[in-house]
PDB file of N, CA and C in Angstrom:
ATOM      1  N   UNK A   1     166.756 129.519 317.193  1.00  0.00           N
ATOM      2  CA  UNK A   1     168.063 130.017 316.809  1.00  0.00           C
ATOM      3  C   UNK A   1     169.075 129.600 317.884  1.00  0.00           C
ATOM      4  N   UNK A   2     170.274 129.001 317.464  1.00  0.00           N
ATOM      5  CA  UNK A   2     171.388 128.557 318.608  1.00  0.00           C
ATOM      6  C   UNK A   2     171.993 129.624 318.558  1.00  0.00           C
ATOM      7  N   UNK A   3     172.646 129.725 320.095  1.00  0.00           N
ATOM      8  CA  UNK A   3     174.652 130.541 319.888  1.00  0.00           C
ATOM      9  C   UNK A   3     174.575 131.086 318.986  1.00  0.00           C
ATOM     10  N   UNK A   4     175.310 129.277 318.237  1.00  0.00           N
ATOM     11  CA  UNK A   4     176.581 129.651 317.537  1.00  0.00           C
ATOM     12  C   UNK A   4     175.583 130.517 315.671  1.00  0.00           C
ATOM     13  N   UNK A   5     174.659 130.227 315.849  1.00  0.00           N
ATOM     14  CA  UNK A   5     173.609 131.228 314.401  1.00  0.00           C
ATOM     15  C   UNK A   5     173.632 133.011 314.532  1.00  0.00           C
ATOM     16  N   UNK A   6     174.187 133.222 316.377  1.00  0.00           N
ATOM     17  CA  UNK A   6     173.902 134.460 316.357  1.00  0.00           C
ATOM     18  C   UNK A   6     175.297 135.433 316.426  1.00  0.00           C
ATOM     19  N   UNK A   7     175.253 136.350 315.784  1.00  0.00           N
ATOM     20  CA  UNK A   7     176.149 137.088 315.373  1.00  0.00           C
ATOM     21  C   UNK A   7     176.998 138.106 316.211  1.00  0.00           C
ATOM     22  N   UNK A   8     177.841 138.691 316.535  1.00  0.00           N
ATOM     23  CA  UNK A   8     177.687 139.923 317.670  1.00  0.00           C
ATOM     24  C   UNK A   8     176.760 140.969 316.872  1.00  0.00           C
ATOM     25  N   UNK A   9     176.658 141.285 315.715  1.00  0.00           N
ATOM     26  CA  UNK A   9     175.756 142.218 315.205  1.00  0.00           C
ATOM     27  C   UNK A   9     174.454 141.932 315.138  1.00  0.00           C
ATOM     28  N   UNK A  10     174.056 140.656 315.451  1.00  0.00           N
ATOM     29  CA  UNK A  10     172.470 140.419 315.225  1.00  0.00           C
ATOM     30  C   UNK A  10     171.862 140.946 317.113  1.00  0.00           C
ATOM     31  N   UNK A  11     173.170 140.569 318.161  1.00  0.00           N
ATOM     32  CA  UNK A  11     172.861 140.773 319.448  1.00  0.00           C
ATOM     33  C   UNK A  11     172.759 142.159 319.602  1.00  0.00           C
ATOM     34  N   UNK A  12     173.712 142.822 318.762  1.00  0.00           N
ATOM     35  CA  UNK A  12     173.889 144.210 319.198  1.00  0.00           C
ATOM     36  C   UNK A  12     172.850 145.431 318.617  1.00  0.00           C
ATOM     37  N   UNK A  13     172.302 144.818 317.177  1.00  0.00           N
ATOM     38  CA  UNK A  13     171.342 145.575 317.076  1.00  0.00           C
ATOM     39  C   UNK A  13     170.041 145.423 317.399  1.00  0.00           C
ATOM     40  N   UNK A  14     169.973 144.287 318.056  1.00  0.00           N
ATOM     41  CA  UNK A  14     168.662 143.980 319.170  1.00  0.00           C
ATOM     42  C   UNK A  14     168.157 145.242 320.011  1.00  0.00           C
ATOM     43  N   UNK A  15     169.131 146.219 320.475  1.00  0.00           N
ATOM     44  CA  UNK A  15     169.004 147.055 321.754  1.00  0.00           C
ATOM     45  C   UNK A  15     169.711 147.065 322.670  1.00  0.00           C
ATOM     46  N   UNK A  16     169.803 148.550 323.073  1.00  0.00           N
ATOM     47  CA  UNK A  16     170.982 148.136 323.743  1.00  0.00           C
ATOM     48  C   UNK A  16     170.675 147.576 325.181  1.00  0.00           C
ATOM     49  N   UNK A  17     171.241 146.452 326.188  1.00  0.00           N
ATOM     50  CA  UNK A  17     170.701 146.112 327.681  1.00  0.00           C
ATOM     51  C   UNK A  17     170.171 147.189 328.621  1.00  0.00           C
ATOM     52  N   UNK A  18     170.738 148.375 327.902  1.00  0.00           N
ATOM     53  CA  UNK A  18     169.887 149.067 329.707  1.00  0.00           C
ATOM     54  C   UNK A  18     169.798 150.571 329.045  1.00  0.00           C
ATOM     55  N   UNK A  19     169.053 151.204 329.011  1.00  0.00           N
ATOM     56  CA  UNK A  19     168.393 152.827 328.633  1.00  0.00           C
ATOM     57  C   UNK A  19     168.854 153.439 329.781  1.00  0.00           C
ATOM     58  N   UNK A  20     169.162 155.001 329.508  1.00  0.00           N
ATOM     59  CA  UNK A  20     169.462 156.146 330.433  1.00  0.00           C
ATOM     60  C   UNK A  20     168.093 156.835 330.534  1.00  0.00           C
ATOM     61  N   UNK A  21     168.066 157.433 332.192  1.00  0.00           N
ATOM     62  CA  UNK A  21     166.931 157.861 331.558  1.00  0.00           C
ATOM     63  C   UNK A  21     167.273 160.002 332.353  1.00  0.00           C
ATOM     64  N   UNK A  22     167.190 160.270 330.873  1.00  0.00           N
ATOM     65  CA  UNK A  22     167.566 161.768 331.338  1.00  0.00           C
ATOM     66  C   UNK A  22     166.456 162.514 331.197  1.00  0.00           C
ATOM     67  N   UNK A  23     166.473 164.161 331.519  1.00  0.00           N
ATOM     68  CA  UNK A  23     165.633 164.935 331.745  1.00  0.00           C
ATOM     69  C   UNK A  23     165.078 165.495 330.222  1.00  0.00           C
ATOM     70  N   UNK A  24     163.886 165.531 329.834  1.00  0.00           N
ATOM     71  CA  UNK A  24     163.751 165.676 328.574  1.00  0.00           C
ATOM     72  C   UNK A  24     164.851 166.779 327.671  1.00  0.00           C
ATOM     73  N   UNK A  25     165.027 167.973 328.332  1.00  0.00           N
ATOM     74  CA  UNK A  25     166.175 168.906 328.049  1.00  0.00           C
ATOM     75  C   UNK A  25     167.353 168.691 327.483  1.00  0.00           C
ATOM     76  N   UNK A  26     167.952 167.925 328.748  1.00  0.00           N
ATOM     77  CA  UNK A  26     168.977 167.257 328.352  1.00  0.00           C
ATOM     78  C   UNK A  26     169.617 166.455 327.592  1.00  0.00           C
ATOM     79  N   UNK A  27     168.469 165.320 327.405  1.00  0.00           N
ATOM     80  CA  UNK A  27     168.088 164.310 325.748  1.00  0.00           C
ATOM     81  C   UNK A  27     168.074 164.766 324.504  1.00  0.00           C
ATOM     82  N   UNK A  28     167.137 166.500 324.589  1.00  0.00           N
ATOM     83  CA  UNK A  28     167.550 166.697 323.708  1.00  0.00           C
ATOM     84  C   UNK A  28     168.524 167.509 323.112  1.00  0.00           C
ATOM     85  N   UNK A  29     168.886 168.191 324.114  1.00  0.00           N
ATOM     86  CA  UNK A  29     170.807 168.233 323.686  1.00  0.00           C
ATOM     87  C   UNK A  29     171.797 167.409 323.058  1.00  0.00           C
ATOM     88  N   UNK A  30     171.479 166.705 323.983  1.00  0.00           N
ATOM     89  CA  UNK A  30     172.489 165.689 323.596  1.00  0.00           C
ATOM     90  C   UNK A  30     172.374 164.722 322.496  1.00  0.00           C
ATOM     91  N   UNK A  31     171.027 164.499 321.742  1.00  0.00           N
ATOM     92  CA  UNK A  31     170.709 163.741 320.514  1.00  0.00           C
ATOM     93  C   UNK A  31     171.024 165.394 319.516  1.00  0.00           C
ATOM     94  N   UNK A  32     170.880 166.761 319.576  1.00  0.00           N
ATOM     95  CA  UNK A  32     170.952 167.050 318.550  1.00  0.00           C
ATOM     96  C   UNK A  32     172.823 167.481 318.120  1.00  0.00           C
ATOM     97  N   UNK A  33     173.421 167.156 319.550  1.00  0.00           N
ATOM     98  CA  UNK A  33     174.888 167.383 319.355  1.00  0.00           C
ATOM     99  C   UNK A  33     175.591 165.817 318.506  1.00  0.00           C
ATOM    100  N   UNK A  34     175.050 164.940 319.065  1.00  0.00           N
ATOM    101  CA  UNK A  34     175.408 163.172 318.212  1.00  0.00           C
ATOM    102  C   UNK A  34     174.748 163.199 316.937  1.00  0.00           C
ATOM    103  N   UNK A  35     173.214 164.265 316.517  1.00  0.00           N
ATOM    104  CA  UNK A  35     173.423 164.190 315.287  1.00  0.00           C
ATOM    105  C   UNK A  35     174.499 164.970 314.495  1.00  0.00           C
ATOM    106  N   UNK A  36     174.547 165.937 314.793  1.00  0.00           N
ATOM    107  CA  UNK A  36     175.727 166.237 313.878  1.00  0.00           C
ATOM    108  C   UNK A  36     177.408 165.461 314.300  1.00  0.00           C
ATOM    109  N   UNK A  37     177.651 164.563 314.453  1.00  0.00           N
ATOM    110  CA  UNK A  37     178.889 164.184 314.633  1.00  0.00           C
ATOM    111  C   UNK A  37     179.019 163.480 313.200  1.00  0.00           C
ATOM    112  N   UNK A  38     180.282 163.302 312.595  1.00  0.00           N
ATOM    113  CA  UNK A  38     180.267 162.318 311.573  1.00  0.00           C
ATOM    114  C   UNK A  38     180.601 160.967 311.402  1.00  0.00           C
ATOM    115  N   UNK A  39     181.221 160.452 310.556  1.00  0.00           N
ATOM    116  CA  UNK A  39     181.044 158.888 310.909  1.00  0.00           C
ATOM    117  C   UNK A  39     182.104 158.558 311.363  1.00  0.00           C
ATOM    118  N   UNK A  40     183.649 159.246 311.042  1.00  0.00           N
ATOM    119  CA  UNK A  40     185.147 158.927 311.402  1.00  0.00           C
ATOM    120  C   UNK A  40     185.530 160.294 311.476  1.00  0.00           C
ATOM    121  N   UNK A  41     186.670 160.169 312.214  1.00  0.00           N
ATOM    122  CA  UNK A  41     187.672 161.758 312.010  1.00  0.00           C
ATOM    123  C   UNK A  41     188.715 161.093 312.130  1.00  0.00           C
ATOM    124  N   UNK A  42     189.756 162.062 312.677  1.00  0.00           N
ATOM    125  CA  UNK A  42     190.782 161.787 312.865  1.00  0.00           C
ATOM    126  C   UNK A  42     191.458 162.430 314.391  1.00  0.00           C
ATOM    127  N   UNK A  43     192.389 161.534 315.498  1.00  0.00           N
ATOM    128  CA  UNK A  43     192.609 162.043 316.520  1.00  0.00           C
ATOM    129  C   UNK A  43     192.911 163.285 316.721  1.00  0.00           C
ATOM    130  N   UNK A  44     192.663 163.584 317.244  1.00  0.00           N
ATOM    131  CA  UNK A  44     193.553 165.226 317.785  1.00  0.00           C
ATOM    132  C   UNK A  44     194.258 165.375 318.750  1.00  0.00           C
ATOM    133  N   UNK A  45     195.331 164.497 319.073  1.00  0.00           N
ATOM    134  CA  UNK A  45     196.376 164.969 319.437  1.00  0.00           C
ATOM    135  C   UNK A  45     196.976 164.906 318.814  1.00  0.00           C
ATOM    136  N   UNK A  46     198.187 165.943 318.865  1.00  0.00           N
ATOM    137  CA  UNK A  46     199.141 166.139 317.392  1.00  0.00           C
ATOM    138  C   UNK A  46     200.162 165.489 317.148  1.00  0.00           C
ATOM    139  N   UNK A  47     200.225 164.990 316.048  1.00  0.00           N
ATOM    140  CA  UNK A  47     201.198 163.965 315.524  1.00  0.00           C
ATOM    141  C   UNK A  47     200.837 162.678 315.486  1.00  0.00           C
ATOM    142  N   UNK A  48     198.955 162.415 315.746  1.00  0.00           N
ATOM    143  CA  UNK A  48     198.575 161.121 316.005  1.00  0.00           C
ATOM    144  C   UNK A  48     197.646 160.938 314.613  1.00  0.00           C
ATOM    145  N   UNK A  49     196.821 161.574 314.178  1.00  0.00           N
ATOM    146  CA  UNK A  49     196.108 161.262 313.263  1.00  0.00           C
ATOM    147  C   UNK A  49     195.558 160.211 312.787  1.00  0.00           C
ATOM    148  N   UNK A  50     195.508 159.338 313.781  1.00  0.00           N
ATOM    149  CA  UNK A  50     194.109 157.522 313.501  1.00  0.00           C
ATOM    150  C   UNK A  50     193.579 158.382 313.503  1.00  0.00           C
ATOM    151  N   UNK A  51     192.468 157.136 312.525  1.00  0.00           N
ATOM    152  CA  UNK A  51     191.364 157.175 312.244  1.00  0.00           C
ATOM    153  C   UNK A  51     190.520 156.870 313.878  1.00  0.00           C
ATOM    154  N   UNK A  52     189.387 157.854 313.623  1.00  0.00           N
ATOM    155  CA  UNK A  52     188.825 157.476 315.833  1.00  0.00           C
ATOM    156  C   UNK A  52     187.208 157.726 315.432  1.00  0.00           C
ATOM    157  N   UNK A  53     186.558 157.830 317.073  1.00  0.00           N
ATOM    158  CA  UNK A  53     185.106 157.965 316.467  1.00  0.00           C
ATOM    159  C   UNK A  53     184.520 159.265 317.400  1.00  0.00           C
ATOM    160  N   UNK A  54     184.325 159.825 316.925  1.00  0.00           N
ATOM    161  CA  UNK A  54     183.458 161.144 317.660  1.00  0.00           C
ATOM    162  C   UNK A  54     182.591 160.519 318.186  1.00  0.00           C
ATOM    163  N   UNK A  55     182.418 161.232 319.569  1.00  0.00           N
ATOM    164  CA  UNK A  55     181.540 160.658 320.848  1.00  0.00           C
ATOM    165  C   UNK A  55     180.874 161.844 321.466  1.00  0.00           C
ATOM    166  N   UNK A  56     179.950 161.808 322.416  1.00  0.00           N
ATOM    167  CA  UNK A  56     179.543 163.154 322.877  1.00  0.00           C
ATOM    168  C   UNK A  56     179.850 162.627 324.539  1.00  0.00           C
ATOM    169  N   UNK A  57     180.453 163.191 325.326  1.00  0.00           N
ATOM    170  CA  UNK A  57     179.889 162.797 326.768  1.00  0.00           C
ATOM    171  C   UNK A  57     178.974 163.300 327.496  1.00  0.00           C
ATOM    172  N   UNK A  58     178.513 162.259 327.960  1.00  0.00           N
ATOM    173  CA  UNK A  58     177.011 162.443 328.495  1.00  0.00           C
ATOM    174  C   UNK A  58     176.668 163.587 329.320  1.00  0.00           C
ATOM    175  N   UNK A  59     177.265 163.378 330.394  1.00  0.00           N
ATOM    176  CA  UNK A  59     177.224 164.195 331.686  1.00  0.00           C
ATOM    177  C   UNK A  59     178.244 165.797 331.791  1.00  0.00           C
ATOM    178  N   UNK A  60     179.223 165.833 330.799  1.00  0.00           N
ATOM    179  CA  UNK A  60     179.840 166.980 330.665  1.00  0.00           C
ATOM    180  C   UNK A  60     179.031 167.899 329.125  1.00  0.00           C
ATOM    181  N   UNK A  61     178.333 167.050 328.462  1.00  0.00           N
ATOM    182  CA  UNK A  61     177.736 167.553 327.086  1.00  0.00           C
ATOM    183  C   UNK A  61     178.788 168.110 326.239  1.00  0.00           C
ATOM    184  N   UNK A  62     179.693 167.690 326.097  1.00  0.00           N
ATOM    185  CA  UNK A  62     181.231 167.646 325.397  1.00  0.00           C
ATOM    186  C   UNK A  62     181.435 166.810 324.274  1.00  0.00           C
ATOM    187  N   UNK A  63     181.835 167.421 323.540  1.00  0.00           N
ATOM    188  CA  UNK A  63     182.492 166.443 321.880  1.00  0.00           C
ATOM    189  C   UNK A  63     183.269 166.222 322.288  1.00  0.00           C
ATOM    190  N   UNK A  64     183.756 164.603 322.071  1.00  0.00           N
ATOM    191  CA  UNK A  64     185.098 163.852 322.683  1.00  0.00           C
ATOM    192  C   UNK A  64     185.510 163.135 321.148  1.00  0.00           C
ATOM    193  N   UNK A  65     187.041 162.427 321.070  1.00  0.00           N
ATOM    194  CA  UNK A  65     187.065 161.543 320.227  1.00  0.00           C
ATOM    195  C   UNK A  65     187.676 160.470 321.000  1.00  0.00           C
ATOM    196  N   UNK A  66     187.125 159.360 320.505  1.00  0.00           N
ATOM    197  CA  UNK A  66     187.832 158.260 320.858  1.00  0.00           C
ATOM    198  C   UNK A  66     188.886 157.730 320.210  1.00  0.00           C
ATOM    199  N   UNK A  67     189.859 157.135 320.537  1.00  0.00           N
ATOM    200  CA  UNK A  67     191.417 157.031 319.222  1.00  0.00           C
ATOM    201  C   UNK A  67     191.608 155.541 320.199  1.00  0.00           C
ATOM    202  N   UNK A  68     191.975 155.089 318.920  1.00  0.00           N
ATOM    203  CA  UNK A  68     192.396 153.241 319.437  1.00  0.00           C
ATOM    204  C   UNK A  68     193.545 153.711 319.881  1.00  0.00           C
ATOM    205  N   UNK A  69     194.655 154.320 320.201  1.00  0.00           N
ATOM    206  CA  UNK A  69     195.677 154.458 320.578  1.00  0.00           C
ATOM    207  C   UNK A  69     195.823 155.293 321.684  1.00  0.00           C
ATOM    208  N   UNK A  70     195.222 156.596 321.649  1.00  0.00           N
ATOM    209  CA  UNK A  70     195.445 157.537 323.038  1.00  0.00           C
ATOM    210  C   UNK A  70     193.426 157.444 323.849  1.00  0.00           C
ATOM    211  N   UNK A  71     193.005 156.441 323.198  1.00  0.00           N
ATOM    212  CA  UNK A  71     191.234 156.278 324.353  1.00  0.00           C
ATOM    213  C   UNK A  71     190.738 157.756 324.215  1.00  0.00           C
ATOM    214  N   UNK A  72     190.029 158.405 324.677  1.00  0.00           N
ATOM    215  CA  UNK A  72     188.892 159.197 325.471  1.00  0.00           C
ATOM    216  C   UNK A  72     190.145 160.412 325.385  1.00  0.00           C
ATOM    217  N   UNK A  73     189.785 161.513 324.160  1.00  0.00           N
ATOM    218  CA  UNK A  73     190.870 162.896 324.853  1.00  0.00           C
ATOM    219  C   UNK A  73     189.638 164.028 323.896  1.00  0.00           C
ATOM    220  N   UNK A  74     190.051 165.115 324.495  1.00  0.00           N
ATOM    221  CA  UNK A  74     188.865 166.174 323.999  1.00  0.00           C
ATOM    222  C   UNK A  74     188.934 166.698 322.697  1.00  0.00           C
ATOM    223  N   UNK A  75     188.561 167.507 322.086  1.00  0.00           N
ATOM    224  CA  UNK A  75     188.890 167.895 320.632  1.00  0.00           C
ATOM    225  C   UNK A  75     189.907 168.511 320.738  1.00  0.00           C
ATOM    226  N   UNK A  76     191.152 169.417 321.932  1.00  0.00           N
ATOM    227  CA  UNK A  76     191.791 169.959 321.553  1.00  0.00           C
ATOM    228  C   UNK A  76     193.412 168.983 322.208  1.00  0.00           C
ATOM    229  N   UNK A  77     192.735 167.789 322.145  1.00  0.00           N
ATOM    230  CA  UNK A  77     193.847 166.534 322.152  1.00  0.00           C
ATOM    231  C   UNK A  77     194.134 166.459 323.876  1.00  0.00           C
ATOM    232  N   UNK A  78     194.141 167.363 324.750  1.00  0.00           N
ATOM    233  CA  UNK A  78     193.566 166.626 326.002  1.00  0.00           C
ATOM    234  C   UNK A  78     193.046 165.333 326.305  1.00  0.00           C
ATOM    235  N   UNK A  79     193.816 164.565 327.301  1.00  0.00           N
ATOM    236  CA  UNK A  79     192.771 163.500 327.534  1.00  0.00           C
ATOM    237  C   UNK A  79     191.753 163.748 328.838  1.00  0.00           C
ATOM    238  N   UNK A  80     190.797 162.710 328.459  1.00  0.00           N
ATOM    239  CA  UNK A  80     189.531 163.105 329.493  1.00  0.00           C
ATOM    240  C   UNK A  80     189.312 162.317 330.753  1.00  0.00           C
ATOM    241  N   UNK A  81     189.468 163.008 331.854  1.00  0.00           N
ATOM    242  CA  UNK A  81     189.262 162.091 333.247  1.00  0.00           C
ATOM    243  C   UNK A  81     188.384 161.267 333.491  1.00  0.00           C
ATOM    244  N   UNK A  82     188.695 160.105 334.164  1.00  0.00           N
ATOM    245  CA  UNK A  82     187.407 159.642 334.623  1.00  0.00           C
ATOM    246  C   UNK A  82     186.811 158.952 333.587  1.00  0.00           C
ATOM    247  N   UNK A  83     185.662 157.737 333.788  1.00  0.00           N
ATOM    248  CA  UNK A  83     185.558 157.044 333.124  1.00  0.00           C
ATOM    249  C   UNK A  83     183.829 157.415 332.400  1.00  0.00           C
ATOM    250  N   UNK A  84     183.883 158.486 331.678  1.00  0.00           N
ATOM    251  CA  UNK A  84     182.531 158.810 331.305  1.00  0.00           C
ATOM    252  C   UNK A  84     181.422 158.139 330.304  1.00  0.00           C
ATOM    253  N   UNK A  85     180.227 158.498 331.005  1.00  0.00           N
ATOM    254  CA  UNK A  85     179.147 157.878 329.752  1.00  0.00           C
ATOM    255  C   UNK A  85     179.188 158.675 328.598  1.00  0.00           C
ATOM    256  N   UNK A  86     179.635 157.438 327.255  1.00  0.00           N
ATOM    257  CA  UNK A  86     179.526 158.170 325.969  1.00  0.00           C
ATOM    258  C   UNK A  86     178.212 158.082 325.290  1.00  0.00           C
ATOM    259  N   UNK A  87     178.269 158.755 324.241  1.00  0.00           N
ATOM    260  CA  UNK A  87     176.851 158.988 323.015  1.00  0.00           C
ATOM    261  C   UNK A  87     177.302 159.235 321.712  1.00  0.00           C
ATOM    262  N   UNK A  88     177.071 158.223 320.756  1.00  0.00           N
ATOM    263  CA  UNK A  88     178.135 158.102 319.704  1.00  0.00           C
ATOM    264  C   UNK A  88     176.550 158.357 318.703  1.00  0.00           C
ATOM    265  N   UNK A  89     176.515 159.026 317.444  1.00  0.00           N
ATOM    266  CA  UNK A  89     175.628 159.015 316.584  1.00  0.00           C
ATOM    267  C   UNK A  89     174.955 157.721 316.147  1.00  0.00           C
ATOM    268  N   UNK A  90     173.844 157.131 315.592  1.00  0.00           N
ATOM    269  CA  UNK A  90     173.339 155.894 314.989  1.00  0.00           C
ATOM    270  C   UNK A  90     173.344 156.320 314.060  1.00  0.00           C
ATOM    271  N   UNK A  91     173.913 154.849 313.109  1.00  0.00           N
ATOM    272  CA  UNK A  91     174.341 154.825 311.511  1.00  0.00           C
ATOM    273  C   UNK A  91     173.495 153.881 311.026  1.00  0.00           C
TER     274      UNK A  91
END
């Protein structure tokens, strides 16, 4: 297979380059909070309403959304410090 045959989606659902490796506890927190996230929402800060993607952060164990326009802010439209590890549901 060359390059140019491979897709960004054929690379990306290969795996991802590098695994976290957390405390069993914690893993499973945090997989049963990304399962329930859904597939789109909408921002929450007010008056913004894109379409964004629910995220969990890793290390705070927090529902975040991501918005192409205001990045990384919390569910109650806060934005979030610092540049955190996210955890987005698999579709």
């Amino acid at each position: 297979m060359t390059a140019a045959s491979i897709s960004l989606e054929d690379g990306f659902a290969s795996g991802p380059p590098l695994r976290l490796v957390l405390p069993r506890a914690k893993r499973a927190r945090l997989a049963a909070r990304a399962a329930r996230l859904v597939g789109r929402c909408l921002c929450s800060v007010p008056a913004c309403g894109r379409q964004s993607l629910p995220v969990v952060l890793v290390e705070a164990e927090l529902d975040a959304i991501l918005c192409p326009c205001h990045e990384l802010v919390l569910l109650d439209g806060s934005p979030v410090a610092g540049q955190p590890v996210l955890a987005t549901s698999a579709w």
